[in-house]
PDB file of N, CA and C in Angstrom:
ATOM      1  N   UNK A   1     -25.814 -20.413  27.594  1.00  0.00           N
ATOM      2  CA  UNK A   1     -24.396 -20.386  27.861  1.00  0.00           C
ATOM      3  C   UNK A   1     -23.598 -20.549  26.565  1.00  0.00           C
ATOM      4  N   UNK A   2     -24.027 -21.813  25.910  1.00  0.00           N
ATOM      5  CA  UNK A   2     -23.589 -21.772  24.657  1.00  0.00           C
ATOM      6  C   UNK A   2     -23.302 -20.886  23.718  1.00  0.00           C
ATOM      7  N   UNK A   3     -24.835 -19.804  23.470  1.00  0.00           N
ATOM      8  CA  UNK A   3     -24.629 -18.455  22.617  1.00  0.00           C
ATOM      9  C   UNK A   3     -23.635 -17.702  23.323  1.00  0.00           C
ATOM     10  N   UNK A   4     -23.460 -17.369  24.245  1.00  0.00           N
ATOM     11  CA  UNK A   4     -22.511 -16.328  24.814  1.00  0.00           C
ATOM     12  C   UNK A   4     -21.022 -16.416  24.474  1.00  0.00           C
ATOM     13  N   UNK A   5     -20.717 -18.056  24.634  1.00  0.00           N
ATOM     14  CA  UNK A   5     -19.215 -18.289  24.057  1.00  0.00           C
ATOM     15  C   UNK A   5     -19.413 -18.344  22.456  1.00  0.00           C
ATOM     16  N   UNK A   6     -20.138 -18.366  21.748  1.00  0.00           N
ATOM     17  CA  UNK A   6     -20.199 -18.057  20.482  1.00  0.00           C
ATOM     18  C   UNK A   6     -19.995 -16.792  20.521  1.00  0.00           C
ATOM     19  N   UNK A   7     -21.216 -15.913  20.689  1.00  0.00           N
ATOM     20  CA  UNK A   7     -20.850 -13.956  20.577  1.00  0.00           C
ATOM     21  C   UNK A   7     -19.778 -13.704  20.853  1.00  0.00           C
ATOM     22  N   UNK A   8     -19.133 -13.826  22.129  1.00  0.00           N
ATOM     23  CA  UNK A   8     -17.440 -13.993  23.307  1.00  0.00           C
ATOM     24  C   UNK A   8     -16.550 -13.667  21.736  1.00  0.00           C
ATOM     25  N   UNK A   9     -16.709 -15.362  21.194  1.00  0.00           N
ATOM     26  CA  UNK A   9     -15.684 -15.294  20.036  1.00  0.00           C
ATOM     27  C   UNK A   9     -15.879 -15.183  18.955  1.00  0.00           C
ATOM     28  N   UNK A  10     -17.363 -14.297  18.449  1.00  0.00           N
ATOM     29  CA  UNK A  10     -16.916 -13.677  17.343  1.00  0.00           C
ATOM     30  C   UNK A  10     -16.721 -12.478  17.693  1.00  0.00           C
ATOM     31  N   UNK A  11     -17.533 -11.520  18.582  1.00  0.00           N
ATOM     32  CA  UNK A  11     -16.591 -10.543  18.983  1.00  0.00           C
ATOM     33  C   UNK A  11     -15.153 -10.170  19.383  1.00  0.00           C
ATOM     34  N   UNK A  12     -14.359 -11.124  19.595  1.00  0.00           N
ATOM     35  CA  UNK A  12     -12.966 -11.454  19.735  1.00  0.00           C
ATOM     36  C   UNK A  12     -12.396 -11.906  18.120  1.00  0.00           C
ATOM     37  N   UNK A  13     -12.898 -12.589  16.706  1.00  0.00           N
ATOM     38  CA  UNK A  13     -12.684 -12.329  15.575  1.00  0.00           C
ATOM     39  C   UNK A  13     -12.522 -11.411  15.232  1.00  0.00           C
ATOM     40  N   UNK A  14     -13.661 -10.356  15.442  1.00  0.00           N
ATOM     41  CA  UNK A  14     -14.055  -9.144  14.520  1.00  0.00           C
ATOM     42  C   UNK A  14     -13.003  -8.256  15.400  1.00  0.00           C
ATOM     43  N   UNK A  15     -12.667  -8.307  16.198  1.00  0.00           N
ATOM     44  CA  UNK A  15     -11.984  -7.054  16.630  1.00  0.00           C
ATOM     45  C   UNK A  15     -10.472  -7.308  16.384  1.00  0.00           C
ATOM     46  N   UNK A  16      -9.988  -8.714  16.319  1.00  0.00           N
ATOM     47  CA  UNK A  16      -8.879  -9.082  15.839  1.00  0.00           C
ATOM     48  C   UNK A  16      -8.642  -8.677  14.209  1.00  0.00           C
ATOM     49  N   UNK A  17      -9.641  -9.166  13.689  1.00  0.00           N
ATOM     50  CA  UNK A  17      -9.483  -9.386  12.155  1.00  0.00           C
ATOM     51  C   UNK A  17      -9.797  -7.421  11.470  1.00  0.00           C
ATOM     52  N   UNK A  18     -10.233  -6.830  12.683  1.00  0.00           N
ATOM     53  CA  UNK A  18     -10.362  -5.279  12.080  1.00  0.00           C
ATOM     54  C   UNK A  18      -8.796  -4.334  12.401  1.00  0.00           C
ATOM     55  N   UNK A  19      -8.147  -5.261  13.315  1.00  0.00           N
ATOM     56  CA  UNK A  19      -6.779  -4.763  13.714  1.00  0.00           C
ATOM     57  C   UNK A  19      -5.640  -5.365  12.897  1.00  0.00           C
ATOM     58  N   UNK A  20      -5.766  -5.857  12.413  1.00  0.00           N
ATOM     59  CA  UNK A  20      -5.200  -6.473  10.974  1.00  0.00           C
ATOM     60  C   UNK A  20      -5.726  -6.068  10.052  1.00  0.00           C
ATOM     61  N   UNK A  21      -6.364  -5.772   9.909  1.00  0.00           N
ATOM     62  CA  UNK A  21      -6.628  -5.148   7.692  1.00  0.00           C
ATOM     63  C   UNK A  21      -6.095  -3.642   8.350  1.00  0.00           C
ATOM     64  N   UNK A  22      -6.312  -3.071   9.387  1.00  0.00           N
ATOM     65  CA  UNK A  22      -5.320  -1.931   9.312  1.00  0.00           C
ATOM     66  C   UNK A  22      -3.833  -1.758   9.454  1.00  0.00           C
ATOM     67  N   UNK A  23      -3.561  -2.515   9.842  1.00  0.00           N
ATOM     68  CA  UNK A  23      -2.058  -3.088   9.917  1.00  0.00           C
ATOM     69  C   UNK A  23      -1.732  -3.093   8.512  1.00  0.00           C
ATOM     70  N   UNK A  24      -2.506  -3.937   7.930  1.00  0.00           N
ATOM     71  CA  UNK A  24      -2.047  -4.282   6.349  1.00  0.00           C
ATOM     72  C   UNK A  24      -2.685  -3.474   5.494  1.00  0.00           C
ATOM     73  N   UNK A  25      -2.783  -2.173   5.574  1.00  0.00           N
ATOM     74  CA  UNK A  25      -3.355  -1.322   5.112  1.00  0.00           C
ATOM     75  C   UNK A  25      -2.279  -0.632   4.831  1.00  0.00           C
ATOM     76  N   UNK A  26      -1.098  -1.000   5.126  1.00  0.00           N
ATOM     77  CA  UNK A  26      -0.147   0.399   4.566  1.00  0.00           C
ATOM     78  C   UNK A  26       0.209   1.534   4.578  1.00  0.00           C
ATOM     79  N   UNK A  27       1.262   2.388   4.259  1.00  0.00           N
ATOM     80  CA  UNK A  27       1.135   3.711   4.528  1.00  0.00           C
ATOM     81  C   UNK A  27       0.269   4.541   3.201  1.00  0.00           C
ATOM     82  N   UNK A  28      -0.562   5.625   3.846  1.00  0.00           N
ATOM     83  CA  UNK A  28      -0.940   6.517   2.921  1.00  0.00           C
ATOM     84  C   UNK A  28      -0.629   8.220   2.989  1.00  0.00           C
ATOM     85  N   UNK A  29      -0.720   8.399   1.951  1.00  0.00           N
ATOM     86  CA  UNK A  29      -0.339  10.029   2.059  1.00  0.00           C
ATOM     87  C   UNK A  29      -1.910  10.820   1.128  1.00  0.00           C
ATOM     88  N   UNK A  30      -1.697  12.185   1.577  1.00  0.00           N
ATOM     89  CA  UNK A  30      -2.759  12.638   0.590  1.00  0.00           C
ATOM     90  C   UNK A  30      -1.916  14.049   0.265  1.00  0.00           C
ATOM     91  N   UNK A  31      -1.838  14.764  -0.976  1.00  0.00           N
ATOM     92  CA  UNK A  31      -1.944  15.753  -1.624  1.00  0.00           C
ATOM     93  C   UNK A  31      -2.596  16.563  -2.407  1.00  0.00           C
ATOM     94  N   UNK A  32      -2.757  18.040  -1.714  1.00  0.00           N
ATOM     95  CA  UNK A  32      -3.897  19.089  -1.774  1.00  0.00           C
ATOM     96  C   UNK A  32      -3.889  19.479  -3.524  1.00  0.00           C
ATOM     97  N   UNK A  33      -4.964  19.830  -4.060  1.00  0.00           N
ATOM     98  CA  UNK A  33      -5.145  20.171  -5.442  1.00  0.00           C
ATOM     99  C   UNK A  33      -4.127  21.596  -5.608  1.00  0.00           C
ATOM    100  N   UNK A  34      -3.266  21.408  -6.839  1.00  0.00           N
ATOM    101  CA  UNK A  34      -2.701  22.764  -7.204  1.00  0.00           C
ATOM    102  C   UNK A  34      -3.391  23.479  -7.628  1.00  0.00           C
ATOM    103  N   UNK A  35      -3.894  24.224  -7.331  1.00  0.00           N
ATOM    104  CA  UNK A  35      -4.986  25.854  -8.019  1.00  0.00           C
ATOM    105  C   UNK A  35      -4.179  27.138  -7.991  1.00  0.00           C
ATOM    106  N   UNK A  36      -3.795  27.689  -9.635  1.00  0.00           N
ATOM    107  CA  UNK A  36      -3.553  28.690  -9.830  1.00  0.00           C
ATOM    108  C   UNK A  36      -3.906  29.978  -9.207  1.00  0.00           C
ATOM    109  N   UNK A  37      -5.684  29.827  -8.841  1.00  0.00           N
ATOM    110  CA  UNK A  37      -6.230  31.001  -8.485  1.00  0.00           C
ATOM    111  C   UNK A  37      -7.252  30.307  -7.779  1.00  0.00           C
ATOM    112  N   UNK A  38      -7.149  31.353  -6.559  1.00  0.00           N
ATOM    113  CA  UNK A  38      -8.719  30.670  -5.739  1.00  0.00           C
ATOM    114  C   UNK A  38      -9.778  30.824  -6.286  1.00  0.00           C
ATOM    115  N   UNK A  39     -11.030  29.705  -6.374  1.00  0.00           N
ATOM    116  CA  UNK A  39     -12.180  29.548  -6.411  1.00  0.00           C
ATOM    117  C   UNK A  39     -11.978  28.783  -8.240  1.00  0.00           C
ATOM    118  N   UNK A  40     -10.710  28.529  -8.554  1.00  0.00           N
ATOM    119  CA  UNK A  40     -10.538  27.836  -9.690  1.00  0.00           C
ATOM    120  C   UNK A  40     -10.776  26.028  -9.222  1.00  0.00           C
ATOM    121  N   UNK A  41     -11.780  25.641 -10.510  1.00  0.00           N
ATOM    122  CA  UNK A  41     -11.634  24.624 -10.427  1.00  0.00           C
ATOM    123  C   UNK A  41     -10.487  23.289 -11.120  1.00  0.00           C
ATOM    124  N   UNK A  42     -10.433  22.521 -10.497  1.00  0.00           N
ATOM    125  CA  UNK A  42      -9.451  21.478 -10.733  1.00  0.00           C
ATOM    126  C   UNK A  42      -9.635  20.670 -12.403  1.00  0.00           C
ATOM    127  N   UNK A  43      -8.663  20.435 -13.157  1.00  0.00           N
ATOM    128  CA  UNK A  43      -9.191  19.535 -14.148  1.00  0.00           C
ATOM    129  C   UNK A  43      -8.261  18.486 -14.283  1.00  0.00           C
ATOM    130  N   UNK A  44      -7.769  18.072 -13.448  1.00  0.00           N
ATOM    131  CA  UNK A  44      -6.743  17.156 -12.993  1.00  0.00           C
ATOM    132  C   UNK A  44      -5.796  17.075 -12.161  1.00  0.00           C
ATOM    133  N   UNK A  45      -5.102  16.584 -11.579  1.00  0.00           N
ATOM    134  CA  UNK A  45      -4.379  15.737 -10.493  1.00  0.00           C
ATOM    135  C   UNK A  45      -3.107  16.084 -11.088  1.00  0.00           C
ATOM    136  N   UNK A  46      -2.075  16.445 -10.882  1.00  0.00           N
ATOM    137  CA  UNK A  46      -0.759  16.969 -11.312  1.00  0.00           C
ATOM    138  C   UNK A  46       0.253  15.402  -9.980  1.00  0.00           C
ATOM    139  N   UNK A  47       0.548  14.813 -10.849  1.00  0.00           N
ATOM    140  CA  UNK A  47       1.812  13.450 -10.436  1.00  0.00           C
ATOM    141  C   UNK A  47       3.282  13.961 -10.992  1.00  0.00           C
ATOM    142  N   UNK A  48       3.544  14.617 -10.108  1.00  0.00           N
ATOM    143  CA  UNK A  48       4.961  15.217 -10.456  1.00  0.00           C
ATOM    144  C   UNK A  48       5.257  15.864 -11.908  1.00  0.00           C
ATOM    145  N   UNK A  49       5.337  15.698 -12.736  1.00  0.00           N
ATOM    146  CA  UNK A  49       5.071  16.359 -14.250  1.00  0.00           C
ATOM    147  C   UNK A  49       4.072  15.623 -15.129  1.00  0.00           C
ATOM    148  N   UNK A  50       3.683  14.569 -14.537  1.00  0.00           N
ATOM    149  CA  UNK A  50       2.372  14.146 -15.523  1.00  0.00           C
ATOM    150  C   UNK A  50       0.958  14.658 -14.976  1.00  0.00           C
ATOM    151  N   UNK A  51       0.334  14.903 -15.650  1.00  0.00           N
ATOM    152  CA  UNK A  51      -1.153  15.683 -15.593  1.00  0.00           C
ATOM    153  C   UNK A  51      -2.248  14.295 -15.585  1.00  0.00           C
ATOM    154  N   UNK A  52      -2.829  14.208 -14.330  1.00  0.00           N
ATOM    155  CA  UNK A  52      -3.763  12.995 -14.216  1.00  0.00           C
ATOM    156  C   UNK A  52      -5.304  13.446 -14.421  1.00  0.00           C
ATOM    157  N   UNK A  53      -6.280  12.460 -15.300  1.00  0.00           N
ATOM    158  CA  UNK A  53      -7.270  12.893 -15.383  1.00  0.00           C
ATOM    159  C   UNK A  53      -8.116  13.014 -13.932  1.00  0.00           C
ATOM    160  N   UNK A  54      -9.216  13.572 -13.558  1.00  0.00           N
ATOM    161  CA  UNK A  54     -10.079  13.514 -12.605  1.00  0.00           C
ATOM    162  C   UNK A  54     -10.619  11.990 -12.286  1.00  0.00           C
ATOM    163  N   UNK A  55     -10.559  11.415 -11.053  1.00  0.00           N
ATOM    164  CA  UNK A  55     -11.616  10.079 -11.116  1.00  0.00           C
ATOM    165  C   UNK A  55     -10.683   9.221 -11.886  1.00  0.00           C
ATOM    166  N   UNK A  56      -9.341   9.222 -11.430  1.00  0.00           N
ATOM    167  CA  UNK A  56      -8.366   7.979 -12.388  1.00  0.00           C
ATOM    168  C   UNK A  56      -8.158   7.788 -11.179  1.00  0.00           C
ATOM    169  N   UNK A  57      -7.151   6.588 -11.513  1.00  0.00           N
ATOM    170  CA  UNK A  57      -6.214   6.030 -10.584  1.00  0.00           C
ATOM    171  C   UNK A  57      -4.568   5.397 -11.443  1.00  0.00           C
ATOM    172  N   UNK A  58      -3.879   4.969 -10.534  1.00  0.00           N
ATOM    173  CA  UNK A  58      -2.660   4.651 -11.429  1.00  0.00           C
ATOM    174  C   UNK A  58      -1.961   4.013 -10.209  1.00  0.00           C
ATOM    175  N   UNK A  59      -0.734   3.670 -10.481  1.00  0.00           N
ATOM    176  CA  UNK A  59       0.482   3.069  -9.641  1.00  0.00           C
ATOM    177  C   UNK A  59       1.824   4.281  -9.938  1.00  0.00           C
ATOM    178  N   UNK A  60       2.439   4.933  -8.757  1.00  0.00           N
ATOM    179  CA  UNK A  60       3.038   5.177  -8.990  1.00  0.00           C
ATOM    180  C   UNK A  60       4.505   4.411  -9.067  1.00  0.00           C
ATOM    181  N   UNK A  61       5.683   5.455  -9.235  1.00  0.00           N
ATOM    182  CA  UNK A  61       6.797   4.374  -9.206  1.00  0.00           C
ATOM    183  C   UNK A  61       7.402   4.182  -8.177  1.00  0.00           C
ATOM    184  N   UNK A  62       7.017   4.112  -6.747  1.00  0.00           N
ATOM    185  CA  UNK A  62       6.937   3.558  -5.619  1.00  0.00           C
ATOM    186  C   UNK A  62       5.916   2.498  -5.348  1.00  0.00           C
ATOM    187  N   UNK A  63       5.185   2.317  -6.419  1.00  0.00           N
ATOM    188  CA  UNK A  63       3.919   0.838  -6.491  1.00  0.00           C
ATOM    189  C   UNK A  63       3.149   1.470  -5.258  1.00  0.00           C
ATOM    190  N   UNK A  64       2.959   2.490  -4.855  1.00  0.00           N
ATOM    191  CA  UNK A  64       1.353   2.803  -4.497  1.00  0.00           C
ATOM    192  C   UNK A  64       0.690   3.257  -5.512  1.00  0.00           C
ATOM    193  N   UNK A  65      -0.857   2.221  -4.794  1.00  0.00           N
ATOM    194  CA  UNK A  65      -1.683   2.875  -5.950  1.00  0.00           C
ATOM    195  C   UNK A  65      -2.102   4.361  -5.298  1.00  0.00           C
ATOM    196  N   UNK A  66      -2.665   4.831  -6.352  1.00  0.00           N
ATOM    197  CA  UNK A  66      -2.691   6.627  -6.434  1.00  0.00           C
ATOM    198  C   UNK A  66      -4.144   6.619  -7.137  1.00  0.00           C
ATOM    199  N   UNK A  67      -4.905   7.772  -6.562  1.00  0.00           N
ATOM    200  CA  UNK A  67      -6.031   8.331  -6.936  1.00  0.00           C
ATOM    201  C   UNK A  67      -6.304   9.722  -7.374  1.00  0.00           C
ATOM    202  N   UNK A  68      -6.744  10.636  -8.002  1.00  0.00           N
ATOM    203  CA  UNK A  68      -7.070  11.707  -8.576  1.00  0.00           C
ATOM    204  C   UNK A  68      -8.495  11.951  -8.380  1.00  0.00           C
ATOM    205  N   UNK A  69      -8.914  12.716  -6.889  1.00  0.00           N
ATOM    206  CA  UNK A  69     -10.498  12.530  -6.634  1.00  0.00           C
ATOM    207  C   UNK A  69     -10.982  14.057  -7.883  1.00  0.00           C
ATOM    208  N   UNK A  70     -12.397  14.015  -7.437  1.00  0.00           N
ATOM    209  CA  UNK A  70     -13.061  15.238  -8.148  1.00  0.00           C
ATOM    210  C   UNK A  70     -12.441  16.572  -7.745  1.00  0.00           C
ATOM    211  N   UNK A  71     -12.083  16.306  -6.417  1.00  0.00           N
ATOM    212  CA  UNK A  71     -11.545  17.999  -6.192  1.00  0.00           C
ATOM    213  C   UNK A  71     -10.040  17.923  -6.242  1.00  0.00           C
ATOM    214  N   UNK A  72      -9.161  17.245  -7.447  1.00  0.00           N
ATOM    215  CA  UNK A  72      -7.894  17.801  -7.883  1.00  0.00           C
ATOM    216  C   UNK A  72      -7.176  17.299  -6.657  1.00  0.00           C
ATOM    217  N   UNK A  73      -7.496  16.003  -5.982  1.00  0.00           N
ATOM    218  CA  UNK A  73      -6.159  16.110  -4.445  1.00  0.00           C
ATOM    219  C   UNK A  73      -5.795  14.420  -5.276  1.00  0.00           C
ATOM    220  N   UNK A  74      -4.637  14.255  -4.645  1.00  0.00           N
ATOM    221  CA  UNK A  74      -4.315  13.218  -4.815  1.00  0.00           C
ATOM    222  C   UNK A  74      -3.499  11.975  -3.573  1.00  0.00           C
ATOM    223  N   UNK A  75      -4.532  10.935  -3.449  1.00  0.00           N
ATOM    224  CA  UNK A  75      -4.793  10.117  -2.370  1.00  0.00           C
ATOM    225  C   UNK A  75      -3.427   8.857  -2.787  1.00  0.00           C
ATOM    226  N   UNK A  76      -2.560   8.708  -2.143  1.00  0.00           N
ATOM    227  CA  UNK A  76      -1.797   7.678  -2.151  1.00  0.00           C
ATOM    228  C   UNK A  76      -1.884   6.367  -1.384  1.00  0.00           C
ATOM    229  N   UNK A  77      -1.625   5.188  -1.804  1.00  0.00           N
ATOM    230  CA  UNK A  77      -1.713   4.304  -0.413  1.00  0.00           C
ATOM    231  C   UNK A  77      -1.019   3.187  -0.742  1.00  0.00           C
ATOM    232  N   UNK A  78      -0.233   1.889   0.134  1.00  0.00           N
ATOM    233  CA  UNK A  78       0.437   1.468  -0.602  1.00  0.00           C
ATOM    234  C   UNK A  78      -0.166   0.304  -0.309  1.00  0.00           C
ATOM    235  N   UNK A  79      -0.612  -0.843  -1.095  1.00  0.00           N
ATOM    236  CA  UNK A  79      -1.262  -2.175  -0.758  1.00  0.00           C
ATOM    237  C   UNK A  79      -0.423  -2.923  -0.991  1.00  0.00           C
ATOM    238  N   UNK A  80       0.945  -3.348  -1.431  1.00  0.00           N
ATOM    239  CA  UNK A  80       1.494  -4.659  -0.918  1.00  0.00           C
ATOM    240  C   UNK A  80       2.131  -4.770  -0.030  1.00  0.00           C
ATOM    241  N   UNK A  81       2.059  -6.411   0.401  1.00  0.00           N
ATOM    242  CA  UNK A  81       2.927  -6.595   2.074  1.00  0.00           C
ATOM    243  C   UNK A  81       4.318  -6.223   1.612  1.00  0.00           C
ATOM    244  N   UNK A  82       5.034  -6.140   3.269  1.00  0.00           N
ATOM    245  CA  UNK A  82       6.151  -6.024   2.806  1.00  0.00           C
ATOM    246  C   UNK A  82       7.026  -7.203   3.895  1.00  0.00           C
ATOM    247  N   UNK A  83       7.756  -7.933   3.093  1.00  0.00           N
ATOM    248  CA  UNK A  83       8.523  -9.182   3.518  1.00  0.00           C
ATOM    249  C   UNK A  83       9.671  -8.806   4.663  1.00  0.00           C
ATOM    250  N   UNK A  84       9.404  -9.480   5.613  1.00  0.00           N
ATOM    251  CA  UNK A  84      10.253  -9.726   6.942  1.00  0.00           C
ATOM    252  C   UNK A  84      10.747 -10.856   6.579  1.00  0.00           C
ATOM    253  N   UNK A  85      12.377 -10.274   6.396  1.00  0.00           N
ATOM    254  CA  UNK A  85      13.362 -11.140   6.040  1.00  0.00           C
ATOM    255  C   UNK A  85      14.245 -11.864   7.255  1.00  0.00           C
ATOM    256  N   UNK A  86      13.882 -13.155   8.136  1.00  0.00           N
ATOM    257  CA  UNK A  86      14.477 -13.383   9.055  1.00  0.00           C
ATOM    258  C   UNK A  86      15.872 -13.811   8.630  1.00  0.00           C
ATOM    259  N   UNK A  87      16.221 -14.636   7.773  1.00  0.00           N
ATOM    260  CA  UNK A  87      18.125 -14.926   7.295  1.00  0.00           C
ATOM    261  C   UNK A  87      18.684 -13.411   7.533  1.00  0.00           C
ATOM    262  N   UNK A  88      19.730 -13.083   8.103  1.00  0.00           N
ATOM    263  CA  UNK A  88      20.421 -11.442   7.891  1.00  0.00           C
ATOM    264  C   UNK A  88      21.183 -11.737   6.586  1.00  0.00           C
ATOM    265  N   UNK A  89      21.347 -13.246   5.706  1.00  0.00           N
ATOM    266  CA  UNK A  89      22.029 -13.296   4.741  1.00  0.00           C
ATOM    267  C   UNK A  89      21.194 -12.792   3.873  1.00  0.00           C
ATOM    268  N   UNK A  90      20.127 -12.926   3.785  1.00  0.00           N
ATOM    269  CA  UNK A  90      18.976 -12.616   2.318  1.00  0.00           C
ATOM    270  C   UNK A  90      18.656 -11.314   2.859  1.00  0.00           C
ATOM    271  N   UNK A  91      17.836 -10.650   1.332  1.00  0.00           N
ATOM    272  CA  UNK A  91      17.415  -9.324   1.774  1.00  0.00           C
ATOM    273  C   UNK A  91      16.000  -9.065   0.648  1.00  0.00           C
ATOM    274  N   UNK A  92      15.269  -8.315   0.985  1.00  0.00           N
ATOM    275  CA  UNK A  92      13.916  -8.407   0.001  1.00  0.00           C
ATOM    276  C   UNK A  92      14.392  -6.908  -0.653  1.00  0.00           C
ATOM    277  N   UNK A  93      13.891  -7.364  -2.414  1.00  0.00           N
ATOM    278  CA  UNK A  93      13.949  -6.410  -3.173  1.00  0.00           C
ATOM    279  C   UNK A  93      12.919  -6.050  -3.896  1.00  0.00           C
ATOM    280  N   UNK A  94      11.971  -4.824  -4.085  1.00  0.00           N
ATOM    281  CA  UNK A  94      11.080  -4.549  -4.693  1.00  0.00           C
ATOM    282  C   UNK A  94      11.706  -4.354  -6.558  1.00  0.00           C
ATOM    283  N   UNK A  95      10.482  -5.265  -7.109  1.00  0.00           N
ATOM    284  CA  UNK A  95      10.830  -5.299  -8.521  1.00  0.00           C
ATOM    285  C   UNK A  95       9.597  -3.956  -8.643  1.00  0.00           C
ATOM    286  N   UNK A  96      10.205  -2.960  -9.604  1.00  0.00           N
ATOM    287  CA  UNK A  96       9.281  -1.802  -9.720  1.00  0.00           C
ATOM    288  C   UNK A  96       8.483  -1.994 -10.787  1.00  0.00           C
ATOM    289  N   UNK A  97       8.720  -2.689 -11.755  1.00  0.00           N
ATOM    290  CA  UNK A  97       8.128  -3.152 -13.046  1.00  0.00           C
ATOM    291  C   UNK A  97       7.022  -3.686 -12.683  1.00  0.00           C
ATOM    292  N   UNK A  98       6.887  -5.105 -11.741  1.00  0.00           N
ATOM    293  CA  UNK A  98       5.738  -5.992 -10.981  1.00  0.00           C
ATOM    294  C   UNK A  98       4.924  -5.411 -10.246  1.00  0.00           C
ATOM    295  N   UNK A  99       5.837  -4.810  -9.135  1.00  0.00           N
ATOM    296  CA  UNK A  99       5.195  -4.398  -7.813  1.00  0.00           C
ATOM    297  C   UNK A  99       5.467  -5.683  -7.102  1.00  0.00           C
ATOM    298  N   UNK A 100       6.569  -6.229  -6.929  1.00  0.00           N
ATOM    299  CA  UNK A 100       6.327  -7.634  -6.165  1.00  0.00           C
ATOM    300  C   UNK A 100       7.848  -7.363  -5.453  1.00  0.00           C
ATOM    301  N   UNK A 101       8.260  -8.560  -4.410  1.00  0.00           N
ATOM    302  CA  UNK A 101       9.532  -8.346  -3.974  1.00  0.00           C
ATOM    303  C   UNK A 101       9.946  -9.560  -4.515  1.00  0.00           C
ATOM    304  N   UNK A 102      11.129  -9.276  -4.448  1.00  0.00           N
ATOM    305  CA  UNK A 102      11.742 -10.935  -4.580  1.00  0.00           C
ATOM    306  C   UNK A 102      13.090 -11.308  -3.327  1.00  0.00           C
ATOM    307  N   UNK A 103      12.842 -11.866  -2.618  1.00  0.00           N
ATOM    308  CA  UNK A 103      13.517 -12.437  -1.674  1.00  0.00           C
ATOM    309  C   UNK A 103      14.655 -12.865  -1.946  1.00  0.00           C
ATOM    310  N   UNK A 104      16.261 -12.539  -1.730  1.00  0.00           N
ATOM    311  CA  UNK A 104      17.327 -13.366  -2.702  1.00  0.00           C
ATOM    312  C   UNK A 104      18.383 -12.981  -1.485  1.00  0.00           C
ATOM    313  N   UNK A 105      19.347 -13.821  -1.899  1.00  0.00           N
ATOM    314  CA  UNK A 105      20.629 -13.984  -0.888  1.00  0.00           C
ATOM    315  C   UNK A 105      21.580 -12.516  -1.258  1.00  0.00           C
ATOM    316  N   UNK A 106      21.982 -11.890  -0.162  1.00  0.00           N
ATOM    317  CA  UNK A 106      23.165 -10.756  -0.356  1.00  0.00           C
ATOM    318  C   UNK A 106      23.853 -11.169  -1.274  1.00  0.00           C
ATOM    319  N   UNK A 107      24.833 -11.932  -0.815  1.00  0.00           N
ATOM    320  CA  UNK A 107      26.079 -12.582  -1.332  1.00  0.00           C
ATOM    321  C   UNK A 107      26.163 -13.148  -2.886  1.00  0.00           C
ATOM    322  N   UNK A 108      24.931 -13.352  -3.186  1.00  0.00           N
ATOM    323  CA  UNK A 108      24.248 -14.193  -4.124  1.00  0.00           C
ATOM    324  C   UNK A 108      22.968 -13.913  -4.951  1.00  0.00           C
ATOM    325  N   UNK A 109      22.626 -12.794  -5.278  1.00  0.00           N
ATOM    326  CA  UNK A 109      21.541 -12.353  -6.118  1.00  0.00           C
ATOM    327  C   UNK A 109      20.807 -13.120  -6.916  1.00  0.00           C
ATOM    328  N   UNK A 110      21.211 -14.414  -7.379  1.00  0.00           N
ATOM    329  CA  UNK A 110      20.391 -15.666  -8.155  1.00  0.00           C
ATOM    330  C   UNK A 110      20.020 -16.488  -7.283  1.00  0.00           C
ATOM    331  N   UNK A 111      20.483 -17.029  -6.289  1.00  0.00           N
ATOM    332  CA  UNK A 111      20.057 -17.942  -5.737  1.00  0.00           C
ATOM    333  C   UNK A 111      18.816 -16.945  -4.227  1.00  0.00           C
ATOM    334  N   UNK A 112      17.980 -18.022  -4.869  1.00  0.00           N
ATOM    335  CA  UNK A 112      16.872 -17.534  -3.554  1.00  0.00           C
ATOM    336  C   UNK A 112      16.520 -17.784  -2.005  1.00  0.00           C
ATOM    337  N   UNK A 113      15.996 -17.399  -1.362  1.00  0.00           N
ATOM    338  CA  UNK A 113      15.711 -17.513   0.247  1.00  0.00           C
ATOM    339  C   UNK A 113      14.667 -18.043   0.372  1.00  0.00           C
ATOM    340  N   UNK A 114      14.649 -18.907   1.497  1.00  0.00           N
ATOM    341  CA  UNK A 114      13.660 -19.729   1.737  1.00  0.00           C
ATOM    342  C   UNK A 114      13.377 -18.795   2.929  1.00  0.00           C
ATOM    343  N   UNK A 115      13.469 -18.836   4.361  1.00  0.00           N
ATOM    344  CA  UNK A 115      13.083 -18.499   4.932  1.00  0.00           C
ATOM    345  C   UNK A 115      12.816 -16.813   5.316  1.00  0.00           C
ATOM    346  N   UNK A 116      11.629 -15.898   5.408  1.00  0.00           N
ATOM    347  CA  UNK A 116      10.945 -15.040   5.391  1.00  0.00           C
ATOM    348  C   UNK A 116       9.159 -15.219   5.560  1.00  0.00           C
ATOM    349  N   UNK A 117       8.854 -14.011   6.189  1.00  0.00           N
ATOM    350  CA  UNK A 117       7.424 -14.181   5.976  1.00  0.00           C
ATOM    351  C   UNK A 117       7.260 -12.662   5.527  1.00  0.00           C
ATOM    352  N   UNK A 118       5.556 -13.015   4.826  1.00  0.00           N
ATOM    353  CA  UNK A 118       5.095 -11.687   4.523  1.00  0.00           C
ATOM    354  C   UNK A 118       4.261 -10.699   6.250  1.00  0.00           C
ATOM    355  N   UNK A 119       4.250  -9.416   5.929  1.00  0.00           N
ATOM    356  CA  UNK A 119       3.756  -8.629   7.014  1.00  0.00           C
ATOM    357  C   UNK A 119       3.134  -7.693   6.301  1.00  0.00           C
TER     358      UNK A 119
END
C-alpha cells in the first residue's frame, strides 16, 4: 500500500513538474535557411544583416537566445521569466544590455516595487 502512494506521487511530480518547464520554456520561433539556388549549401545563418557562423549561438536584441544549426535555419527561443506585476502602479522593464527586468514604479522610475512575482 505504501509503494503505491509513493508511485501515486511521484507520478503526480513528474507530470506536474513536466507541465511547468514547458510553461517556462518560452516562446520560440524557427527560420528557414536563405539559399540563393537550390541544392546550394548553407555557410551561415543570416540575423537580419549580420552573417552568423554555422553551429553558433548568440542573444538577440530581444534577449532570445538564437541558434544557427548545420542546415543554415535559425532556431529562436526565449529563456527568461517574465514578471507579473501585481501593483497597477509599477510596471516591469526589460534592460536589453542584461537581459534582466527591473521592476520600478510608473510614476517613479527610481524608486522600486516590492510586490510582483516571476512566471
Amino acid at each position: 500500500m505504501y509503494q503505491k502512494s509513493i508511485r501515486g506521487s511521484l507520478v503526480a511530480f513528474l507530470l506536474t513538474y513536466s507541465l511547468l518547464v514547458s510553461l517556462c520554456n518560452g516562446a520560440c520561433y524557427n527560420r528557414e535557411a536563405r539559399l540563393s539556388s537550390s541544392g546550394e549549401k548553407p555557410d551561415g545563418c543570416m540575423d537580419g544583416d549580420i552573417k552568423r557562423a554555422l553551429n553558433s549561438s548568440w542573444f538577440n536584441e530581444e534577449c532570445m537566445k538564437c541558434t544557427c544549426d548545420s542546415h543554415g535555419e535559425v532556431n529562436c527561443c526565449s529563456r527568461r521569466p517574465t514578471p507579473l506585476v501585481s501593483d497597477q502602479a509599477c510596471e516591469a522593464v526589460l534592460n536589453r544590455t542584461s537581459c534582466t527586468y527591473v521592476i520600478r514604479r510608473i510614476d517613479n522610475s527610481s524608486e522600486p516595487c516590492e510586490s510582483w512575482a516571476s512566471m
